[in-house]
Protein backbone atom coordinates (compact mmCIF):
# COMPACT_ATOMS: atom_id res chain seq x y z
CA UNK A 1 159.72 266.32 152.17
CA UNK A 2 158.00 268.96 150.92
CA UNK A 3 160.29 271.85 151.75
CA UNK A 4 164.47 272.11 151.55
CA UNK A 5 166.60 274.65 153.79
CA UNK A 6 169.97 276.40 153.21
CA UNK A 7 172.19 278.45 155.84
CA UNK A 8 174.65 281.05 154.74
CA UNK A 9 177.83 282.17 156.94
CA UNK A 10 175.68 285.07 157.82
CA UNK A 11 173.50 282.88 159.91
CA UNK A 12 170.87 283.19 157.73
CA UNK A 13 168.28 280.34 157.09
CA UNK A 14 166.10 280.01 153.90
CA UNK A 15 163.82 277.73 153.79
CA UNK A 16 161.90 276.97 150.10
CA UNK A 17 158.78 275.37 150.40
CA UNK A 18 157.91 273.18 147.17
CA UNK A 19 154.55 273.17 146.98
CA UNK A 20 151.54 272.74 149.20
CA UNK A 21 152.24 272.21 152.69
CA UNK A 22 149.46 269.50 154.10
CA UNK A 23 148.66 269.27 157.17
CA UNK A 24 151.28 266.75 158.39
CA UNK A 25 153.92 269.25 156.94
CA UNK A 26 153.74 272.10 158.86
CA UNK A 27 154.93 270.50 162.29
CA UNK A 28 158.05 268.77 160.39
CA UNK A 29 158.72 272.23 158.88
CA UNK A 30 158.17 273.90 162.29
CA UNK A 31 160.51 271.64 163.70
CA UNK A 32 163.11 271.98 161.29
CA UNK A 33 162.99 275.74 161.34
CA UNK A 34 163.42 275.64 165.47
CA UNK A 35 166.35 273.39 165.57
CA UNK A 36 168.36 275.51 163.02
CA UNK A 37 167.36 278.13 164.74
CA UNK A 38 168.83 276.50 168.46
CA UNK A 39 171.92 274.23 166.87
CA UNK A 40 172.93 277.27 164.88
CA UNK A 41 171.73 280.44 166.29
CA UNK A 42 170.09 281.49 163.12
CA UNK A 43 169.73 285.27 163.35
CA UNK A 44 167.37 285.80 160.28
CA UNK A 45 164.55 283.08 158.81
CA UNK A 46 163.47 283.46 155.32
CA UNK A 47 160.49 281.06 153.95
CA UNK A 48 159.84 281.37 150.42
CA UNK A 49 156.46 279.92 149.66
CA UNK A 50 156.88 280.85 145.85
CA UNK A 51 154.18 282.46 143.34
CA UNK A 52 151.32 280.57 144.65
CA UNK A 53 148.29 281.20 146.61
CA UNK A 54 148.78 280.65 150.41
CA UNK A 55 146.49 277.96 151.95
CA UNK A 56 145.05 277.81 155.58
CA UNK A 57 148.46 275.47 155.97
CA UNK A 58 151.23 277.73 154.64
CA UNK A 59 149.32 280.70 156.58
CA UNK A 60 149.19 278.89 160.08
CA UNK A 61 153.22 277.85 159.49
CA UNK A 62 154.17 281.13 158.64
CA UNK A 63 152.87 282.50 161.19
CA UNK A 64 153.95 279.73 163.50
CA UNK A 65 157.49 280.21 162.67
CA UNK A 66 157.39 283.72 162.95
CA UNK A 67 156.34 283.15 166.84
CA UNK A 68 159.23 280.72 166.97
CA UNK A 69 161.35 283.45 165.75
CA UNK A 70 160.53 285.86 167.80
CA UNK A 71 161.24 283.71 171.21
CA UNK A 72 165.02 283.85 170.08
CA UNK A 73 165.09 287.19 168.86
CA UNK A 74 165.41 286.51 165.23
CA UNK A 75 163.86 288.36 162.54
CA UNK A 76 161.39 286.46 160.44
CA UNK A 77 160.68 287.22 156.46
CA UNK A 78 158.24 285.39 154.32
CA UNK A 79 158.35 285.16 150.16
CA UNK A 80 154.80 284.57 148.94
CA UNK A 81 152.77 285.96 145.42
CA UNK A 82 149.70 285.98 147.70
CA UNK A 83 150.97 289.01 150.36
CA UNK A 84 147.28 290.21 150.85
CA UNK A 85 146.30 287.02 152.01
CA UNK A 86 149.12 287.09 154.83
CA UNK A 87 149.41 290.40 155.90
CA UNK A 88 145.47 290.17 156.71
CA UNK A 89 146.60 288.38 159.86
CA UNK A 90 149.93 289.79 160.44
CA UNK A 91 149.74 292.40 163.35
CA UNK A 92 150.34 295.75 162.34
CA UNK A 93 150.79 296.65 165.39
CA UNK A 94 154.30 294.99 166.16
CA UNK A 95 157.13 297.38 166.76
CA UNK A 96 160.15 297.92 163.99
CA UNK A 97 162.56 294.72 164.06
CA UNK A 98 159.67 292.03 165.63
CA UNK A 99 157.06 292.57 163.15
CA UNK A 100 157.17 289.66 160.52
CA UNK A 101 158.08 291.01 156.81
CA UNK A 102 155.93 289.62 153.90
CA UNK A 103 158.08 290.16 150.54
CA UNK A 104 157.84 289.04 147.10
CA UNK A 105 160.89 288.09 146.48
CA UNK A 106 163.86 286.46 147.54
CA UNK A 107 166.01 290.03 147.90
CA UNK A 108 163.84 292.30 149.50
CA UNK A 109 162.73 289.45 152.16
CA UNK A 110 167.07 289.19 152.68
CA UNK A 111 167.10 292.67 153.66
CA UNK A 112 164.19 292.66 155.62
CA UNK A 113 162.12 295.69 152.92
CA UNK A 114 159.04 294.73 151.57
């Protein structure tokens, strides 16, 4: 697997993705990122995609996940190098709380400030 995830008592959920995600991937990590989200009513997902230039993949799973997110009311953060890349399709038109925050690093995607 491709991709490892950690939950803290604060029903958070961070997910670090090692390396490219391929197309196979992204369901599996999809998947994985709704059931914590159900079995353990995750209130905040993180997904650190690391230094690295975000592919088609990583961009259509972030983005996937944040949609998951948002049907249970939890926020959604993602860790990249490559922000641009993602925040060219994030809506910027999302109100406070729902919109999904692109950080570059760890911290500032924990507390939700880019």
């Amino acid at each position: 697997m491709v991709f490892t995830l950690a939950r803290d008592a604060d029903a958070v959920v961070v997910v670090t993705v090692h390396g490219p995600l391929t197309p196979d991937d992204r369901p599996v990590l999809c998947r994985a990122v709704e059931d914590q989200l159900r079995r353990h009513a995750a209130r905040r997902v993180v997904v650190d995609f690391g230094p690295g230039e975000l592919g088609p993949t990583e961009v259509s799973a972030a983005l996937r996940i944040d949609h998951i997110c948002a049907a249970r009311d939890a926020a959604c953060a993602v860790v990249t190098g490559d922000r641009d890349r993602l925040r060219l399709v994030v809506p910027d038109d999302a109100p406070p709380g729902q919109r999904l925050v692109v950080a570059s690093d760890l911290a500032a995607a924990l507390t939700g400030d880019p």
